[in-house]
Protein backbone atom coordinates (compact mmCIF):
# COMPACT_ATOMS: atom_id res chain seq x y z
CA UNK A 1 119.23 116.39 102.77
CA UNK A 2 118.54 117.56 106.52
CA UNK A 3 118.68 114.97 109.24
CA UNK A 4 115.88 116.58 110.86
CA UNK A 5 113.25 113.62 110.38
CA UNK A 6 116.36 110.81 112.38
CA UNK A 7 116.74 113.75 115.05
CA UNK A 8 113.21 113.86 115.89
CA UNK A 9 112.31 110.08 115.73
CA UNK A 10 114.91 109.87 118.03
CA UNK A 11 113.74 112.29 119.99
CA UNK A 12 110.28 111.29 120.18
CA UNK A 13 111.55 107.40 121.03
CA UNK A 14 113.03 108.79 123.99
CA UNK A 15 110.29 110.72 124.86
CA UNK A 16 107.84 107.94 124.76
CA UNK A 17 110.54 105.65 126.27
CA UNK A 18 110.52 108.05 129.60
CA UNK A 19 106.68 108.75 129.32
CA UNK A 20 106.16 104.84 129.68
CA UNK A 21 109.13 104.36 132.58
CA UNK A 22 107.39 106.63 134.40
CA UNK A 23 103.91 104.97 133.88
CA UNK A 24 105.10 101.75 134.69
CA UNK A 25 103.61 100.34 131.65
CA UNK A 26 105.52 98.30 128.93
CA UNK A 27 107.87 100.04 126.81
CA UNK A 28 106.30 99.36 123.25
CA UNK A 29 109.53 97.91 121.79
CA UNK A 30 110.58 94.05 121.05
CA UNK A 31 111.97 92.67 124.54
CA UNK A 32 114.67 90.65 122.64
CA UNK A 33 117.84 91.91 120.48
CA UNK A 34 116.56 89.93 117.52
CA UNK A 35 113.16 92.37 117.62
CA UNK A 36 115.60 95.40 117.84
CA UNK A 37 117.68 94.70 115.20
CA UNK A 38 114.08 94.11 113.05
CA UNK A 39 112.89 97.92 113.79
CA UNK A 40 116.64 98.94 113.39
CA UNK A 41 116.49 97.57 109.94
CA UNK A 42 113.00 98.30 108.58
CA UNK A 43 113.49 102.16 109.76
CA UNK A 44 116.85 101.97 108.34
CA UNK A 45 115.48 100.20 105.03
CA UNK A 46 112.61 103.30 105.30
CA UNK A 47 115.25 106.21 105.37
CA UNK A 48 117.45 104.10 102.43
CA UNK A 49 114.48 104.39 100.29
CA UNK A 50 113.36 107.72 100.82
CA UNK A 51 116.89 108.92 100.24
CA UNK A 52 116.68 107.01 96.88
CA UNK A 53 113.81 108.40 95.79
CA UNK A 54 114.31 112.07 96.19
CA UNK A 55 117.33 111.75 94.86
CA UNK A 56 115.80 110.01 91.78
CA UNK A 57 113.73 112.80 91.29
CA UNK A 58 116.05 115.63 92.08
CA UNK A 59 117.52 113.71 88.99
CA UNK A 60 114.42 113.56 86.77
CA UNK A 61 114.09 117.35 87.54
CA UNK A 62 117.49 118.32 86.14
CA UNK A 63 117.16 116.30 82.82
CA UNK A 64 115.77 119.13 80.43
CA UNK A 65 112.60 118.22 78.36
């Protein structure tokens, strides 16, 4: 598996990060570490999952009928 999909989330959170410093408008992100940690561990919990399930099928693909 390629890490390209966590290489450009992150890239595109710092992009919209900067776009919105230099706007002067609210970054859209929870203010508090508590709100953090929640988007930490629902994207985390996201990328778990998917990992899961391709390998699942890469499994179900081996397995001759």
């Amino acid at each position: 598996m390629t890490y390209s999909k966590v290489i450009w989330g992150l890239v595109l959170s710092f992009v919209v990060g900067f776009c919105c410093h230099l706007a002067q408008i609210p970054v859209p992100s929870p203010p508090v570490l508590s709100g953090a940690l929640l988007v930490f561990t629902m994207s985390s919990g996201y990328w778990l999952v998917d990992r899961y399930l391709a390998a699942r099928a890469a499994r179900t693909e081996q397995v001759p009928a």
